[in-house]
C-alpha atoms as a PDB file:
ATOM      1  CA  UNK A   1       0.000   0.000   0.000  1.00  0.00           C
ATOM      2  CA  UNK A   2       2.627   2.496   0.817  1.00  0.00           C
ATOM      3  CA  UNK A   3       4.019   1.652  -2.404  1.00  0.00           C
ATOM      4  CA  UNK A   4       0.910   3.054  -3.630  1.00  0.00           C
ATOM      5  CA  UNK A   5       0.771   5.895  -2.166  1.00  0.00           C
ATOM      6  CA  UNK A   6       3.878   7.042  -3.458  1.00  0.00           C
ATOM      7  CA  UNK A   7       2.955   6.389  -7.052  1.00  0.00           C
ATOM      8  CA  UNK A   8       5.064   3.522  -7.137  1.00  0.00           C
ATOM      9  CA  UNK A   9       3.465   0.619  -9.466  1.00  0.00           C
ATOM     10  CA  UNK A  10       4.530  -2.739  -7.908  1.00  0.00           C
ATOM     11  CA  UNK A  11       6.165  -4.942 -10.799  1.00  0.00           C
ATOM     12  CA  UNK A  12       6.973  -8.795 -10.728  1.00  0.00           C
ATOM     13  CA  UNK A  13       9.846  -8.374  -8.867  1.00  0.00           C
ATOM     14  CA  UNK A  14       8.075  -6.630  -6.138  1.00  0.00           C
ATOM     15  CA  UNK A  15       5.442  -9.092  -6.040  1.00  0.00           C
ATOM     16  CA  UNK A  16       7.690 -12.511  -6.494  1.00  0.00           C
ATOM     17  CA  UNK A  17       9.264 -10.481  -2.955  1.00  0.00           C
ATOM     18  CA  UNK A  18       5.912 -10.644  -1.291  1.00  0.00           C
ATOM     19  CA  UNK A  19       4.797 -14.714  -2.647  1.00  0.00           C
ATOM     20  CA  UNK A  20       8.416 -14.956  -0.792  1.00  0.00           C
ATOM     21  CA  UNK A  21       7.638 -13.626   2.074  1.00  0.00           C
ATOM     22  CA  UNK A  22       4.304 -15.460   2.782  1.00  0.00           C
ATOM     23  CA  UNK A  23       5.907 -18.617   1.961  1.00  0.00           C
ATOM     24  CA  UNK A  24       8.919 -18.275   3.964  1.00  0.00           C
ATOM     25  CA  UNK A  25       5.957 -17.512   6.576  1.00  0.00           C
ATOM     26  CA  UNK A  26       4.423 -20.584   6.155  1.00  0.00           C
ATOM     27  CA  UNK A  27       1.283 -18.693   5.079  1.00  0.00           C
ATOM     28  CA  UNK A  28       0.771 -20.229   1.133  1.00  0.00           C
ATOM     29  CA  UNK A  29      -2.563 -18.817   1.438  1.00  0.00           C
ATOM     30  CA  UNK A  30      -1.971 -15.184   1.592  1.00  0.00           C
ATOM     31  CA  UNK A  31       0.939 -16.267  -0.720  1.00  0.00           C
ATOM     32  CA  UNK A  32      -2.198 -17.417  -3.573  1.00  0.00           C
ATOM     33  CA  UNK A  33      -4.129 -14.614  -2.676  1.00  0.00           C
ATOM     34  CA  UNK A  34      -1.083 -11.927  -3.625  1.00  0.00           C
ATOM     35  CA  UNK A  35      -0.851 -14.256  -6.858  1.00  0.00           C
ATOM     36  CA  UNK A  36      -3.936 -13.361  -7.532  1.00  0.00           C
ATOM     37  CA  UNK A  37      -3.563  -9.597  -6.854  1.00  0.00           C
ATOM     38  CA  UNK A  38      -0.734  -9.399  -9.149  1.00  0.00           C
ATOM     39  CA  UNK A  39      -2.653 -10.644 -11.969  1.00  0.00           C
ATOM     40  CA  UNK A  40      -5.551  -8.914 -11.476  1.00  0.00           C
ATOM     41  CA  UNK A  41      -3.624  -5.657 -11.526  1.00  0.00           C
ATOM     42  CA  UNK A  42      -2.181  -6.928 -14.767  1.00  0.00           C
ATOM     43  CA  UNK A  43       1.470  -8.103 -13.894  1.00  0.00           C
ATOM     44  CA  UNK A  44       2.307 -10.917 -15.654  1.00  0.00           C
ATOM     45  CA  UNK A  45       3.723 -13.993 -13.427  1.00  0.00           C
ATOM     46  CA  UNK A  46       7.150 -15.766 -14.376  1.00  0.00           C
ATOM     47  CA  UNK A  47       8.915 -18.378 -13.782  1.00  0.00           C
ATOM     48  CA  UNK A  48       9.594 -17.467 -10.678  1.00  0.00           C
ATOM     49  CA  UNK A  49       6.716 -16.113  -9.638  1.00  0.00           C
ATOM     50  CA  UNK A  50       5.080 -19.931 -10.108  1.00  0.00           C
ATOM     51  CA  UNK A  51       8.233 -21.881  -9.049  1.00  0.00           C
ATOM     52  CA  UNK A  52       8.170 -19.718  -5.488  1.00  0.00           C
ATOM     53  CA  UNK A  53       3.784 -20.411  -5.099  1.00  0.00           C
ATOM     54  CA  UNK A  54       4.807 -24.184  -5.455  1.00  0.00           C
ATOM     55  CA  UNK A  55       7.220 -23.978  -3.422  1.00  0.00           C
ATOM     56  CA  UNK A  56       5.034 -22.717  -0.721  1.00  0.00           C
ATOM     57  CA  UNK A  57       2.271 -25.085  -1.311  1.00  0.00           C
ATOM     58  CA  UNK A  58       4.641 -28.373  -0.925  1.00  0.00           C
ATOM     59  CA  UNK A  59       6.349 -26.605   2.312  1.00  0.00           C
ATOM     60  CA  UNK A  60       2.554 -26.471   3.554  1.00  0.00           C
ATOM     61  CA  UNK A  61       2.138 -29.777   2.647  1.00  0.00           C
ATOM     62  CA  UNK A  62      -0.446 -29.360  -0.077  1.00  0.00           C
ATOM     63  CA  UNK A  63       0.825 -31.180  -3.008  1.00  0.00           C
ATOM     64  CA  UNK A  64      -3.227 -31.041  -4.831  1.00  0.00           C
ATOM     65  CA  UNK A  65      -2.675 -27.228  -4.817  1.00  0.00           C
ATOM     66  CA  UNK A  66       0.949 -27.273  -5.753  1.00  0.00           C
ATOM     67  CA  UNK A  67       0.211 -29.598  -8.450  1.00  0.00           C
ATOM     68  CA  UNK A  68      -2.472 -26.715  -9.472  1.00  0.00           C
ATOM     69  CA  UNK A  69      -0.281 -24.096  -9.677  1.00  0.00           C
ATOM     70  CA  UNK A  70       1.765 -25.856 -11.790  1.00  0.00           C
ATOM     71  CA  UNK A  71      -0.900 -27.012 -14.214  1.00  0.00           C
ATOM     72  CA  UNK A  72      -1.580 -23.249 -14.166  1.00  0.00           C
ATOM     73  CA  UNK A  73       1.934 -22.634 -15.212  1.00  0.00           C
ATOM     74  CA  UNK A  74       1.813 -24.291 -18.054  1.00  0.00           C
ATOM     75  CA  UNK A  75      -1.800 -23.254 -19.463  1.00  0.00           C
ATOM     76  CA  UNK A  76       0.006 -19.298 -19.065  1.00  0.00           C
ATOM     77  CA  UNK A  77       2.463 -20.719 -21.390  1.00  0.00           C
ATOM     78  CA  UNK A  78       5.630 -20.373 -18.322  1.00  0.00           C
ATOM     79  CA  UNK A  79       7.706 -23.536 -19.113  1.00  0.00           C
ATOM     80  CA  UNK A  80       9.018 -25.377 -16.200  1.00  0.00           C
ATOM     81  CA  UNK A  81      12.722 -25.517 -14.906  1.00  0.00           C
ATOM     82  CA  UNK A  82      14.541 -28.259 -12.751  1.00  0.00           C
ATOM     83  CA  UNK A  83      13.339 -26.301  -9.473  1.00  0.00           C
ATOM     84  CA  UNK A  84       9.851 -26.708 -10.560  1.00  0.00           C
ATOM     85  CA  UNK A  85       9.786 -29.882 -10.556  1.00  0.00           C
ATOM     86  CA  UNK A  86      12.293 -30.164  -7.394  1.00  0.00           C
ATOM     87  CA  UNK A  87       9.309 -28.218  -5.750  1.00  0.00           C
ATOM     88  CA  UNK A  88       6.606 -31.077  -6.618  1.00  0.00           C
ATOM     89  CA  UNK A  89       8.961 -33.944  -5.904  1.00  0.00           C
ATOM     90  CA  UNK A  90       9.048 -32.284  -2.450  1.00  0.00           C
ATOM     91  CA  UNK A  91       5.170 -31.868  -2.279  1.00  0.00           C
ATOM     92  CA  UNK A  92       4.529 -35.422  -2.271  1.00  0.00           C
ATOM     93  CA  UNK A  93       7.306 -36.408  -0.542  1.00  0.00           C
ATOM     94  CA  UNK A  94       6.555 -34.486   2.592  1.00  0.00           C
ATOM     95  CA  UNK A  95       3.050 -35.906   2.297  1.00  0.00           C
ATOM     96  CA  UNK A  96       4.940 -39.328   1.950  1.00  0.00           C
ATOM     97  CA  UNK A  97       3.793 -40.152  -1.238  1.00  0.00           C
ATOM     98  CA  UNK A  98       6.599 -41.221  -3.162  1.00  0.00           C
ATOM     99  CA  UNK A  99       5.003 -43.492  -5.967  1.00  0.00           C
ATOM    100  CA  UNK A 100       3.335 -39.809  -7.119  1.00  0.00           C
ATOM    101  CA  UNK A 101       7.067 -37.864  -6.406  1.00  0.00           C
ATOM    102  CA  UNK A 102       8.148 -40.703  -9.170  1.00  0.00           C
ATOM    103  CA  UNK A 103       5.697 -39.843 -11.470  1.00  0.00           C
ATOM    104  CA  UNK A 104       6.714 -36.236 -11.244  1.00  0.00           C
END
């Protein structure tokens, strides 16, 4: 908001910061919901942007909504990188389900 208020227009790098900072957090929730802020205001998410949500989710132990995000990912036309995947192997092997890490 203060961001705002100077006139400042956040960019992806500003809001890749804040995904971050929720995630780190432990909060993948407010995490989504400034992904969905960010497009709504028209900023288009990267690679990172998507690698650092999925990350988030499989720290929370949500692999479903990890595996989301990246399905998302790839209808937006952002092509994966080895930390993608990294992050989903990690989703379902916190949630100890390695025959679905494999298939990642």
């Amino acid at each position: 908001q203060l961001m705002q208020q100077q006139g400042v227009q956040p960019n992806e790098v500003t809001f890749n910061t804040l995904i971050n900072a929720f995630s780190q957090a432990k909060q993948p929730d407010k995490a989504n919901e400034v992904f969905q802020l960010m497009q709504q205001q028209g900023v288009r998410p990267d690679k990172v942007t998507f690698n650092t949500l999925i990350n988030a989710f499989s720290q929370a132990q949500q692999p479903d909504k990890a595996m989301e995000v990246f399905q998302l990912m790839q209808q937006q036309g952002v092509r994966p990188n080895e930390a993608t995947f990294s992050a989903l192997i990690n989703a379902f092997a916190k949630t100890n389900l390695p025959d679905k890490a494999n298939e990642v």
